[in-house]
Protein backbone atom coordinates (compact mmCIF):
# COMPACT_ATOMS: atom_id res chain seq x y z
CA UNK A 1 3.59 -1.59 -24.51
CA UNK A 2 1.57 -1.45 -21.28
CA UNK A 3 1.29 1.53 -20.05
CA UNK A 4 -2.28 2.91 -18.10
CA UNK A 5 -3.32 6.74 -17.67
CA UNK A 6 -5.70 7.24 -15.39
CA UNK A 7 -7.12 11.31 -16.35
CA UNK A 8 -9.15 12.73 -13.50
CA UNK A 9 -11.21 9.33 -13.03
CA UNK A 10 -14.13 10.25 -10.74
CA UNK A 11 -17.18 7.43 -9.86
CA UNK A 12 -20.14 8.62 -8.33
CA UNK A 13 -22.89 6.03 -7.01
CA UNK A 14 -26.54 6.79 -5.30
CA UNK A 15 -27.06 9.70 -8.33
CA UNK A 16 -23.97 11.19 -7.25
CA UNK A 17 -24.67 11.60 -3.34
CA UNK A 18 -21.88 8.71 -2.57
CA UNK A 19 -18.41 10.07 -4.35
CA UNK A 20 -16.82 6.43 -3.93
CA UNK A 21 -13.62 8.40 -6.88
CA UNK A 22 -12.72 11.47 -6.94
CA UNK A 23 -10.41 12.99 -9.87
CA UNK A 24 -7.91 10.67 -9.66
CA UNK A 25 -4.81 10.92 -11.73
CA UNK A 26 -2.25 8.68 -12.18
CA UNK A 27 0.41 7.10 -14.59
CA UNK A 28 1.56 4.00 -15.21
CA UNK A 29 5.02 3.24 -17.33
CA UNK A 30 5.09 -0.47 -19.16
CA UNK A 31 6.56 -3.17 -17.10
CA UNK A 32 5.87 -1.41 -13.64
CA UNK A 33 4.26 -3.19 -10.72
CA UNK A 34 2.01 -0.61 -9.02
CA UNK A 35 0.63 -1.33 -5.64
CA UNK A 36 -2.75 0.37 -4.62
CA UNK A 37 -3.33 0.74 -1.44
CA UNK A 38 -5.51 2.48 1.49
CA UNK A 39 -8.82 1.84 4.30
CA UNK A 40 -11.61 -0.09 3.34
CA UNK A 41 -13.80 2.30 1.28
CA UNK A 42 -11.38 4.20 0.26
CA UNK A 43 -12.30 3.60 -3.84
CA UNK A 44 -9.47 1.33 -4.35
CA UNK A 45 -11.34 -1.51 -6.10
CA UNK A 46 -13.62 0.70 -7.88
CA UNK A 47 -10.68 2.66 -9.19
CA UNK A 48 -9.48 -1.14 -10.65
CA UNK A 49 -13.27 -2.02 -11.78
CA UNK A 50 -12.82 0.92 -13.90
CA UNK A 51 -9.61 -0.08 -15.22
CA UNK A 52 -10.78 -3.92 -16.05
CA UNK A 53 -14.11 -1.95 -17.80
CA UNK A 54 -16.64 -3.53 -14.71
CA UNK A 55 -17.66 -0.09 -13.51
CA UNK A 56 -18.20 3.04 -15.84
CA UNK A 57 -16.42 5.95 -14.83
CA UNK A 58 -18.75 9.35 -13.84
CA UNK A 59 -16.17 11.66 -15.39
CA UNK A 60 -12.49 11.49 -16.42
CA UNK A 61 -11.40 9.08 -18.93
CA UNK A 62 -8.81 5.83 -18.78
CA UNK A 63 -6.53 5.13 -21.49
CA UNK A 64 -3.87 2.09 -22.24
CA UNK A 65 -0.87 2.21 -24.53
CA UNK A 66 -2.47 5.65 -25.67
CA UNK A 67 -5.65 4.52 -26.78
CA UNK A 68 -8.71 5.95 -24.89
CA UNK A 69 -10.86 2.93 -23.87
CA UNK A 70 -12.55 4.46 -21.13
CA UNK A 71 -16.11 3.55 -23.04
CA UNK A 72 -14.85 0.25 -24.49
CA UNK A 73 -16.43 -2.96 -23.08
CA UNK A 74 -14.55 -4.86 -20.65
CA UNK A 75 -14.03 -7.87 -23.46
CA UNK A 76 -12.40 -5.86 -25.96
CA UNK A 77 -9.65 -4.28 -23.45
CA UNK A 78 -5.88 -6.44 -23.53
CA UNK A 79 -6.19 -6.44 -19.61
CA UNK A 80 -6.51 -9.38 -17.19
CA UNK A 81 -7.93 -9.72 -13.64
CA UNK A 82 -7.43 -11.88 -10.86
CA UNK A 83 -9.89 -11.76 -8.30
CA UNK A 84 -10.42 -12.24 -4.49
CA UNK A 85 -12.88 -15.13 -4.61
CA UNK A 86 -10.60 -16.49 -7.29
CA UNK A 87 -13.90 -16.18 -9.51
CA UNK A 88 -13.29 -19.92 -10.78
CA UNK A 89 -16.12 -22.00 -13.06
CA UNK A 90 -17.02 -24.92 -10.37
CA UNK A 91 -18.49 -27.38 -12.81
CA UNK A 92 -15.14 -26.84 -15.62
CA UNK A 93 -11.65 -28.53 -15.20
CA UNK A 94 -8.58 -26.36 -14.47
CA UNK A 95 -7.84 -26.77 -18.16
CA UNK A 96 -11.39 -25.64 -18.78
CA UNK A 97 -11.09 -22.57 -16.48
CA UNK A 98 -7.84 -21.54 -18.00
CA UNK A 99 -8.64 -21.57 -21.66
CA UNK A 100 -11.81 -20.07 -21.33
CA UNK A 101 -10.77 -16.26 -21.82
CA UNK A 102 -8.75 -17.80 -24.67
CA UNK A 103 -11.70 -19.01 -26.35
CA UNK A 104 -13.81 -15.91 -25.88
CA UNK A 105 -11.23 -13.69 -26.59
CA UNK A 106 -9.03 -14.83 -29.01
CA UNK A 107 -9.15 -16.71 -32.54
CA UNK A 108 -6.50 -19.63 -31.41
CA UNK A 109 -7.67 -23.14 -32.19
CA UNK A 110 -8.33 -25.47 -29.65
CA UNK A 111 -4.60 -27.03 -30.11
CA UNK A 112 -3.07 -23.87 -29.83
CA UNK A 113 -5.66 -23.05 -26.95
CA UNK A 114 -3.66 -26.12 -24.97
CA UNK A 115 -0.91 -25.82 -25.90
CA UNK A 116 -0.59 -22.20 -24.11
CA UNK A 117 -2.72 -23.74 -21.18
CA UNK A 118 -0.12 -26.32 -20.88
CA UNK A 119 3.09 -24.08 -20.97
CA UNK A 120 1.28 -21.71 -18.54
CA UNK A 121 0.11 -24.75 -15.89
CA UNK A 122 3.97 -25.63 -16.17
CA UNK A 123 4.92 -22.25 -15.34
CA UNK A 124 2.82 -21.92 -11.93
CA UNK A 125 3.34 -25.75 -10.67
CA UNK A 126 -0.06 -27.01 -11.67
CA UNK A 127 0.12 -29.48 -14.12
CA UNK A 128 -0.83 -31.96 -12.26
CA UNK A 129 -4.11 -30.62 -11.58
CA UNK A 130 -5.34 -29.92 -15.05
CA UNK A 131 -8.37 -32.16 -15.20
CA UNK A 132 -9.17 -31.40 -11.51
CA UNK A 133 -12.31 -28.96 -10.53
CA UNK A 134 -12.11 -26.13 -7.74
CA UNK A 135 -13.30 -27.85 -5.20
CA UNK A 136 -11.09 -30.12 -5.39
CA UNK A 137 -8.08 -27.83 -4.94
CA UNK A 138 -6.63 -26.07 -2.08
CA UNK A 139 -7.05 -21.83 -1.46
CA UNK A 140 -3.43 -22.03 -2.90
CA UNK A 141 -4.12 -24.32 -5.68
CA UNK A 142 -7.21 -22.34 -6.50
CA UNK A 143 -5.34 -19.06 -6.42
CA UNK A 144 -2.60 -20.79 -8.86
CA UNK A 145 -5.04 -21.25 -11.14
CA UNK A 146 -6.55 -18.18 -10.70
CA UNK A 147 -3.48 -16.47 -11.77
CA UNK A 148 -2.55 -18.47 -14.56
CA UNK A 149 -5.92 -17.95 -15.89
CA UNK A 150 -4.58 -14.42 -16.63
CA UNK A 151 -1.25 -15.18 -17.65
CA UNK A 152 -2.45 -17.23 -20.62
CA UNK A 153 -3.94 -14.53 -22.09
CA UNK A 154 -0.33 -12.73 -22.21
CA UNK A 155 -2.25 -9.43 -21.35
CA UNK A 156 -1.26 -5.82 -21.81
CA UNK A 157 -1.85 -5.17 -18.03
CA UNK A 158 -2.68 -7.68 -15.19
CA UNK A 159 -5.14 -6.34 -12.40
CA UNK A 160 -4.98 -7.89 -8.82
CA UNK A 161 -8.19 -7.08 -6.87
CA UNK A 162 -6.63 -8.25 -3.22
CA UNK A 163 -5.77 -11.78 -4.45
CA UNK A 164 -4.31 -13.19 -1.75
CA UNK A 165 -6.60 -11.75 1.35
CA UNK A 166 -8.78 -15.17 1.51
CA UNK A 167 -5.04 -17.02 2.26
CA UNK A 168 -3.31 -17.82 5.67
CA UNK A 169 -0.39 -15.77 6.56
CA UNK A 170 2.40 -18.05 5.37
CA UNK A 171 0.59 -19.02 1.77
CA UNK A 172 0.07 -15.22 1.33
CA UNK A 173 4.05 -14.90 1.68
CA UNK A 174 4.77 -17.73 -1.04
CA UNK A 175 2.04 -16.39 -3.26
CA UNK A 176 3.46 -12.47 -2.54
CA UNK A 177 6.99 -14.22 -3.82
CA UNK A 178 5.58 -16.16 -6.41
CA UNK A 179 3.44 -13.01 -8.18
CA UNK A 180 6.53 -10.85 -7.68
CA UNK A 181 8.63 -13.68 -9.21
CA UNK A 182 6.24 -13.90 -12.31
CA UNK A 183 5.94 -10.30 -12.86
CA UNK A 184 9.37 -9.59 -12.97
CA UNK A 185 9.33 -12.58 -15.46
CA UNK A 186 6.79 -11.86 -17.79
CA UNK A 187 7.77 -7.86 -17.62
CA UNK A 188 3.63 -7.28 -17.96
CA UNK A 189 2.56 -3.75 -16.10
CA UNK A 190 1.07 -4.76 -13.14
CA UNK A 191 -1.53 -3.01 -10.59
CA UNK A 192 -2.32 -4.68 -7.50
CA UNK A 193 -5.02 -3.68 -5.30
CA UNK A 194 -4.20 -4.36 -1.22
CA UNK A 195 -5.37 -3.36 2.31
CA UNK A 196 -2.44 -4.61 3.44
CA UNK A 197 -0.26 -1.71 3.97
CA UNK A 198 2.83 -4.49 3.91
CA UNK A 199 1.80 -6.34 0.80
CA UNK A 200 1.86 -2.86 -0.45
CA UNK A 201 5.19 -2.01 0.61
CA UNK A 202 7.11 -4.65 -0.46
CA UNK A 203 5.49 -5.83 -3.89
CA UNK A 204 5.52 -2.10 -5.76
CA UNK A 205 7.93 -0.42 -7.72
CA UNK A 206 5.54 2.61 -6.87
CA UNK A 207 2.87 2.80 -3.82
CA UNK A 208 -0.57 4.13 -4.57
CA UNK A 209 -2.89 5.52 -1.07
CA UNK A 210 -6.06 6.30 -1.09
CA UNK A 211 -7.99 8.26 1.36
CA UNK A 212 -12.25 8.84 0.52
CA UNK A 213 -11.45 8.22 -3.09
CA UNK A 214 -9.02 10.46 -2.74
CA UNK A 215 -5.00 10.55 -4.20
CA UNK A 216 -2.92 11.42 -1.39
CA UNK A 217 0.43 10.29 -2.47
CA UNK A 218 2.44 8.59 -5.32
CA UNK A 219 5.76 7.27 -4.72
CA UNK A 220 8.67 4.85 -4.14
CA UNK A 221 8.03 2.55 -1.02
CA UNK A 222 10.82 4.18 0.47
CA UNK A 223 9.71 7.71 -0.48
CA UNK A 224 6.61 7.22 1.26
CA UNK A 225 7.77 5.90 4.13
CA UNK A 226 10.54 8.17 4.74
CA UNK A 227 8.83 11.08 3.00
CA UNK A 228 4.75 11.10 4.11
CA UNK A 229 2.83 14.37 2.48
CA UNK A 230 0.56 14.08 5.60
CA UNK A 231 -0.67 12.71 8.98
CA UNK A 232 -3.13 10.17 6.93
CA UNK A 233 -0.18 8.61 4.78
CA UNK A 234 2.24 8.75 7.94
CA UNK A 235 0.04 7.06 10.06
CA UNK A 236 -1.21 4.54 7.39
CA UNK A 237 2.17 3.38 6.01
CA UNK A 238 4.69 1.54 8.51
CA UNK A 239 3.89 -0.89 11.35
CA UNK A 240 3.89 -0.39 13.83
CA UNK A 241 2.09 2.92 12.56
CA UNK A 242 3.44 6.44 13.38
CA UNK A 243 3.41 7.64 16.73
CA UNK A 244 1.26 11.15 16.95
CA UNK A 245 1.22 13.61 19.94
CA UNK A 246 -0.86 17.19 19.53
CA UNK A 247 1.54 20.23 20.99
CA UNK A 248 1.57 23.58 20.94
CA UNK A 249 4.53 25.48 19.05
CA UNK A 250 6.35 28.23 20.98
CA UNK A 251 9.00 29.99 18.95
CA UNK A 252 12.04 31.49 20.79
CA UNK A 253 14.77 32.40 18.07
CA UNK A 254 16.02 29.75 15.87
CA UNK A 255 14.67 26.76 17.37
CA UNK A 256 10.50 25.74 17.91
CA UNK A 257 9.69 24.77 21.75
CA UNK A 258 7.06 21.66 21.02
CA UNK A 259 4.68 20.46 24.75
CA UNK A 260 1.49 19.06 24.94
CA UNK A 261 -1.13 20.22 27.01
CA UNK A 262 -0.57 17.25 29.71
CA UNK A 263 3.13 18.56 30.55
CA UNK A 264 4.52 14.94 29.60
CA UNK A 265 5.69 15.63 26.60
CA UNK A 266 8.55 18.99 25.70
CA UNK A 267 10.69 18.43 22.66
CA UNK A 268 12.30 21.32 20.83
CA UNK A 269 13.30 21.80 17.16
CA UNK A 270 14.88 24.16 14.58
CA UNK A 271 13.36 27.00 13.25
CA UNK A 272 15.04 26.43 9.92
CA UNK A 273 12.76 22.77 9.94
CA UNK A 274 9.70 24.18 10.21
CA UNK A 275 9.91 28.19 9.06
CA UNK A 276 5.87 28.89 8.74
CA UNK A 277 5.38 27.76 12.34
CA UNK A 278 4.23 30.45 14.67
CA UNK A 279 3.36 30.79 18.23
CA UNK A 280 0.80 29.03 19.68
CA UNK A 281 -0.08 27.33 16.51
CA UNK A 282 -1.20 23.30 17.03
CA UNK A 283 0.50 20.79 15.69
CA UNK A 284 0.83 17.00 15.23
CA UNK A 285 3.99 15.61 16.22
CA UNK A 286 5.25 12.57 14.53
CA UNK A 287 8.14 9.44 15.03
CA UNK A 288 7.96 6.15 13.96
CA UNK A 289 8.49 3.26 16.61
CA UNK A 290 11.92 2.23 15.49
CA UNK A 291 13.18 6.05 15.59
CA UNK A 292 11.92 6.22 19.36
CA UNK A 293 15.79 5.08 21.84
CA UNK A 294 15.37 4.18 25.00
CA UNK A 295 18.83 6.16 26.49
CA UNK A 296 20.75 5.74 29.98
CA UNK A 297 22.20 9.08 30.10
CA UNK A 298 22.08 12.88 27.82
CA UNK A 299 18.92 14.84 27.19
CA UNK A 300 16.10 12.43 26.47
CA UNK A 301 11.92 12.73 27.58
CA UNK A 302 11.29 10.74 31.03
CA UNK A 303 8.22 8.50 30.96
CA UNK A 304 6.86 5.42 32.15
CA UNK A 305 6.08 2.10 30.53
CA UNK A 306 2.55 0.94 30.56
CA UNK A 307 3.30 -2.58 28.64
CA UNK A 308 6.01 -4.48 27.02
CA UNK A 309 5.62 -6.90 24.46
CA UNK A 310 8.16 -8.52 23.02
CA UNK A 311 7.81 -10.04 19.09
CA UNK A 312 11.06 -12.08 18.82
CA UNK A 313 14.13 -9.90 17.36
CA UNK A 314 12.27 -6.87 19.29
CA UNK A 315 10.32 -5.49 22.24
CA UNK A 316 7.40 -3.10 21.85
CA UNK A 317 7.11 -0.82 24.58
CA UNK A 318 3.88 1.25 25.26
CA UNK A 319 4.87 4.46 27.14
CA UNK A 320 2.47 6.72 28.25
CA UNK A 321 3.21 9.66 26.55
CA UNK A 322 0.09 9.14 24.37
CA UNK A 323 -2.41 6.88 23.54
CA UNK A 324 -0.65 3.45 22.24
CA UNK A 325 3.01 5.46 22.05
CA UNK A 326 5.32 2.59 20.80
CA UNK A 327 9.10 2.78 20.59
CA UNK A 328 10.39 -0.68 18.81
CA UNK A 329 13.38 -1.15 20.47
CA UNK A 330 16.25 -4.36 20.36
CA UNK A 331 14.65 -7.50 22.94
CA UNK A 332 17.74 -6.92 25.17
CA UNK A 333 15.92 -3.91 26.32
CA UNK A 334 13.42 -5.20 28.80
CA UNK A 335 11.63 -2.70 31.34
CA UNK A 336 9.12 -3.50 33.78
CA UNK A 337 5.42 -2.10 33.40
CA UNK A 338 5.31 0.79 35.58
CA UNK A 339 9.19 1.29 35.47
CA UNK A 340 10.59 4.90 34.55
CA UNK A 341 12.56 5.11 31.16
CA UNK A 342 13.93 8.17 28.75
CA UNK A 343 13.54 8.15 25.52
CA UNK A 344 15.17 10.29 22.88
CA UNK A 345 14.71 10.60 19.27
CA UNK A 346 16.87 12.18 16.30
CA UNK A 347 15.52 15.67 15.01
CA UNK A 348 15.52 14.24 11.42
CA UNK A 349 13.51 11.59 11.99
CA UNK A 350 10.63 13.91 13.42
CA UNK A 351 7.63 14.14 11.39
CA UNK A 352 5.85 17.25 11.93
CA UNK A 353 2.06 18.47 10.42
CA UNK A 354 -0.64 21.01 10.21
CA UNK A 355 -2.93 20.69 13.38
CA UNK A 356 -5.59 21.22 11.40
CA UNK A 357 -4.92 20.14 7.88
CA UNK A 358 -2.70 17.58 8.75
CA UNK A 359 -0.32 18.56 5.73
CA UNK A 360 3.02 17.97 6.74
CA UNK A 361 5.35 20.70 7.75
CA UNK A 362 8.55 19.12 7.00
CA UNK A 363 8.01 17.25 3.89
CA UNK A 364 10.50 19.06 1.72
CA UNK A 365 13.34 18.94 4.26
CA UNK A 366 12.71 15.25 4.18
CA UNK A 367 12.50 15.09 0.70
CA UNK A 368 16.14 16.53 0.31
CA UNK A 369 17.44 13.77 2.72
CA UNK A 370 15.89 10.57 1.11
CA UNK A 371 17.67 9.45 -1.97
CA UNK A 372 15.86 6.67 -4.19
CA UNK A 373 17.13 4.41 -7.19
CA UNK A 374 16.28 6.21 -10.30
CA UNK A 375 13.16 5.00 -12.12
């Protein structure tokens, strides 16, 4: 069994003036793959040094398969971590950097040591390259061995501190593939630390974000793309990123009358969507580029396109209803700059949030709507 429990893990650095984790909780089930994910700063890494043993927590406590190792040195924990900078012995062979946890770790002979080395180089491709050192492998090669260096210790729980960030953008998609393919493989619980909002995405069975060391939301890629708790998550998840415009709420009845101060923008909603919204109050409008239709005819919001750039399958176009205002739409839709355009947008794709707290306002609508594969 693998399974991680983070209890109210807080780190504190500078004698506590610099709060780098803050009472994070979170749970892990055996076999998951758990993405981590969130700004730089935002106390992902730390969160995993405290996992791997690297960092001492300030408060809270960090147990695996139910046993509370939050004081145990890193050596005695059944985890495994792969590293950004690969963190590779230059002067040992890639049979030398492999078997080294063995030998510190374990009690196997130097046979059996090999022997595992050997099935595990055959597993990730790199066989070949057993009595080569680092530098003379590839960033590829080097993260190969990187990860196998782990494997061979057939860990409780594997740790990925952004492994593939030092890669170009086509090895980072064979390597996203190839851990995914291994993980699902070797069944081992998983948590993999990111930036990369898409890495994050589409690697986890569950997303972790992160805001100021800080848990804003747990979920289901899907969940938390469909279903963002706030502005932060909403804006952070999806790319092109969420579209935001600040209005002003005017109730009349059943439905909410949504403008923004410039007069470009005047979008109304249901009442029943948004219940604790009164007049006057501010508050952060939200679709995502791909909700966002350019229409010919029917009810729609006129505006004007600043710049269109097209990626291939699609077009971006940059309206000016607000700053960088995207709608994705299909790359037989080509406007000029400066032509005149209405767009239109489905009410249950809106996102709307707090002004001020930027809580969302129609999370549990949402909720109801979004149906997920059962864990």
């Amino acid at each position: 069994m693998g399974t991680v429990t983070l209890d109210n893990l807080g780190k504190k650095f500078d004698n506590g003036r610099i709060v780098a984790v803050d009472d994070v909780s979170l749970d892990v089930a055996d076999g998951e793959f758990v993405t981590v994910v969130g700004p730089s700063g935002c106390g992902k890494s730390t969160t995993l040094r405290m996992l791997a043993g690297l960092e001492q927590p300030t408060s809270g406590r960090i147990t695996i398969d139910g046993e509370d190792v939050t004081d145990v040195h890193a050596r005695k924990r059944d985890v495994a971590m792969v590293f950004q900078n690969y963190a590779l012995y230059p002067h040992k062979t890639v049979r030398q950097n492999m078997a080294f946890g063995l030998r510190m770790s374990t009690d196997l002979s130097k046979d059996e040591r090999d022997q595992r080395v050997r099935e595990t180089a055959e597993m990730m491709g790199i066989e070949e390259l057993l009595d080569d050192r680092p530098n003379e492998l590839s960033g590829g090669q080097k993260q190969r061995v990187a990860l196998g260096r782990a494997i061979v210790r057939e860990p409780d729980v594997f740790l990925f501190d952004e492994p593939l960030s030092n890669l170009d953008a086509k090895l980072r998609t064979t390597m996203r593939t190839e851990i995914q393919r291994l993980q699902n493989d070797l069944g081992t619980t998983s948590i993999y630390v990111t930036h990369d909002q898409e890495e994050a995405m589409t690697m986890g069975d569950r997303i972790v974000i992160l805001k100021d060391g800080e848990l804003q939301q747990v979920g289901r890629p899907k969940e938390v793309y469909r279903t963002p708790v706030n502005a932060f998550v909403g804006g952070f998840v999806g790319s092109p990123s969420m579209n935001f415009i600040d209005v002003r709420a005017s109730v009349s009845g059943d439905t909410v009358r949504l403008q923004d101060d410039s007069g470009r923008f005047d979008y109304t909603v249901s009442a029943t969507d948004v219940p604790n919204v009164d007049d006057s109050d501010r508050i952060r409008f939200g679709i995502r580029p791909e909700d966002v239709s350019v229409v010919d005819d029917g009810p729609g919001i006129p505006t004007t396109v600043e710049v269109v750039e097209p990626i291939g399958s699609d077009n971006y176009l940059y309206l000016d209803l607000a700053a960088d205002f995207i709608a994705r739409v299909d790359s037989d839709v080509e406007p000029e700059p400066d032509d005149g355009v209405t767009v239109a947008f489905d009410e249950s794709d809106v996102h709307l949030f707090d002004g001020e707290t930027g809580e969302s306002l129609t999370f549990e609508r949402r909720t109801e709507t979004v149906t997920t594969p059962s864990a």
